[in-house]
Protein backbone atom coordinates (compact mmCIF):
# COMPACT_ATOMS: atom_id res chain seq x y z
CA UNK A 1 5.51 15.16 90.32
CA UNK A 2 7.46 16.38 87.18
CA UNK A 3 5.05 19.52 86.45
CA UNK A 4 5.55 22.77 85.49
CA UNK A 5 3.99 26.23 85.83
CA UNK A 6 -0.03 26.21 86.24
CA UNK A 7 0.26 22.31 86.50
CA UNK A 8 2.28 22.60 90.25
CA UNK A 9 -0.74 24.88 91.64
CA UNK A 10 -3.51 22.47 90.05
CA UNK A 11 -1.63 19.53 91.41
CA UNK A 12 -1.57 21.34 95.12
CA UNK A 13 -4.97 22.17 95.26
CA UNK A 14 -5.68 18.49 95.00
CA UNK A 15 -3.26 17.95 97.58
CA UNK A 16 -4.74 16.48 100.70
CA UNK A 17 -4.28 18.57 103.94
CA UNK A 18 -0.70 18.39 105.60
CA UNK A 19 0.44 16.49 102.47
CA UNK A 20 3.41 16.23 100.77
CA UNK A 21 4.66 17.33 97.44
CA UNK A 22 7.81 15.64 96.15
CA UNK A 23 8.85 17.57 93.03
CA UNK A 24 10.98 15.17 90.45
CA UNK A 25 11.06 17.63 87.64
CA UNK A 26 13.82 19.80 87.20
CA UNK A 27 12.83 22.18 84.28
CA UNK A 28 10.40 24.94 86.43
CA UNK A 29 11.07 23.79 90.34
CA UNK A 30 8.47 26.11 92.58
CA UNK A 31 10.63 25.94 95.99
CA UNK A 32 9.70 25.28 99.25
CA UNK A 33 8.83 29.21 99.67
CA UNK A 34 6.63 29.15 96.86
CA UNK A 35 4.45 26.54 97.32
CA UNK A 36 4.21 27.49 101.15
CA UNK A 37 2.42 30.59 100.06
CA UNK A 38 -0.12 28.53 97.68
CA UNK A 39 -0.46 26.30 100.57
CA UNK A 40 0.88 26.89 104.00
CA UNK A 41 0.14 23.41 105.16
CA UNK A 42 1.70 21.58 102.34
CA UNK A 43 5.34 20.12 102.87
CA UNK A 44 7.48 20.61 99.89
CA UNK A 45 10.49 18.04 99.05
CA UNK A 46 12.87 17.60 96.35
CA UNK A 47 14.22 14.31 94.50
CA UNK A 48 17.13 13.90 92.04
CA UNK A 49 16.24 10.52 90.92
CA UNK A 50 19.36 10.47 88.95
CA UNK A 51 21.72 11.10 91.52
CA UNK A 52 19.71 8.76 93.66
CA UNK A 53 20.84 6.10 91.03
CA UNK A 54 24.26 6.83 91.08
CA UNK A 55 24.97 8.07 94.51
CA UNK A 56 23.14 5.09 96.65
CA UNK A 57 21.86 2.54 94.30
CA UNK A 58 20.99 0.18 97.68
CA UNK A 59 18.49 3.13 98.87
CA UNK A 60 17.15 3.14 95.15
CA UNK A 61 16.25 -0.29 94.63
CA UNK A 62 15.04 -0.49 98.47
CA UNK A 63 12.59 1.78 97.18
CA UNK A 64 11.27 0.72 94.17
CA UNK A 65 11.05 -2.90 95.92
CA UNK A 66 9.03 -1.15 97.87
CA UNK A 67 6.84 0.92 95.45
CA UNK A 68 6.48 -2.53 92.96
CA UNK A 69 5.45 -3.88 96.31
CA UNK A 70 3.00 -2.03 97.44
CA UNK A 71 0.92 -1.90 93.67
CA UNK A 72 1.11 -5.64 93.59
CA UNK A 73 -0.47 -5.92 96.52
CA UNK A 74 -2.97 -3.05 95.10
CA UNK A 75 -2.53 -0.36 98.19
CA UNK A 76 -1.29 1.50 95.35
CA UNK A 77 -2.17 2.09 91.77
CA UNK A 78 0.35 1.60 88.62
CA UNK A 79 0.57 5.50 86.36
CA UNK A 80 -1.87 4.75 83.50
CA UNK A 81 -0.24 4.37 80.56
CA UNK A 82 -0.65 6.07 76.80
CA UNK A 83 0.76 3.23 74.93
CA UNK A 84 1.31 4.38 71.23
CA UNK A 85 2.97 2.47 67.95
CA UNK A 86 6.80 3.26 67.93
CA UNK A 87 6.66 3.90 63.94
CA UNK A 88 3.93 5.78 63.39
CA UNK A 89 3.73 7.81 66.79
CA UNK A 90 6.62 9.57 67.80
CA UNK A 91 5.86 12.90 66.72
CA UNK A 92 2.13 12.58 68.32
CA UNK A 93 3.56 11.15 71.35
CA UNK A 94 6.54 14.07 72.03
CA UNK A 95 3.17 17.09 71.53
CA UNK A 96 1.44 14.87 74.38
CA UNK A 97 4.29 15.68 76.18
CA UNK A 98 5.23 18.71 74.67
CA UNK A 99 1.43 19.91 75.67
CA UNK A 100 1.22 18.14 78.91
CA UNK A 101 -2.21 16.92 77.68
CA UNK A 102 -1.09 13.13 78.52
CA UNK A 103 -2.18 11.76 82.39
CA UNK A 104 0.68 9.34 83.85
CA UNK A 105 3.50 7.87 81.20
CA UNK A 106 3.50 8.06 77.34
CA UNK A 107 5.31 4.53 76.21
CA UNK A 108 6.20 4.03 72.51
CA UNK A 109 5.63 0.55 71.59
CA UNK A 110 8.19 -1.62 69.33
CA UNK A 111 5.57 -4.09 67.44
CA UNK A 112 9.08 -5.79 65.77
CA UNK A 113 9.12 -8.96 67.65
CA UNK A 114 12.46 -8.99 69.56
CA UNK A 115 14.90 -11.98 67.99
């Protein structure tokens, strides 16, 4: 998850029993001692995809192999996508963000064919 505020205690309560929440944001991080008092059987983990990237790009890719894998093969779904027109919608695309009022990725679409 990359949520913030109200959104990290919505997202837990949907959390199944003994899960796992692994927080990717970095703006408004909860900590493991917070969300152990919203839910006591939740484990809490942190990712710095970035330095994931940098520091051990083998362990990276090894991952995402195994993510694109595993949605192929459809034991897990693809984020669904908001997929908006590049010159008309950046403004309405950053208050989706802005707002959180988007569900999965926001993608800005170049219609220019590429040459």
């Amino acid at each position: 998850n990359a949520l913030e505020g109200e959104h990290v205690a919505l997202a837990l309560r949907y959390l199944r029993r003994g899960g796992a929440f692994c927080e990717l944001g970095r703006r408004d991080p909860w900590g493991a001692d917070r969300v152990g008092a919203e839910r006591a059987d939740a484990e809490y983990r942190t990712v710095d995809l970035d330095a994931m990237v940098t520091d051990r790009p083998t362990e990276f890719r090894g991952i995402l192999e195994r993510v694109l894998d595993r949605v192929a093969r459809g034991v897990d779904r693809a984020l669904p996508a908001t997929v908006l027109p590049l010159r008309t919608s950046v403004a309405p695309a950053m208050s989706l963000l802005r707002e959180a009022r988007h569900l999965g990725k926001v993608v800005l679409e170049d219609e220019r064919e590429l040459r």
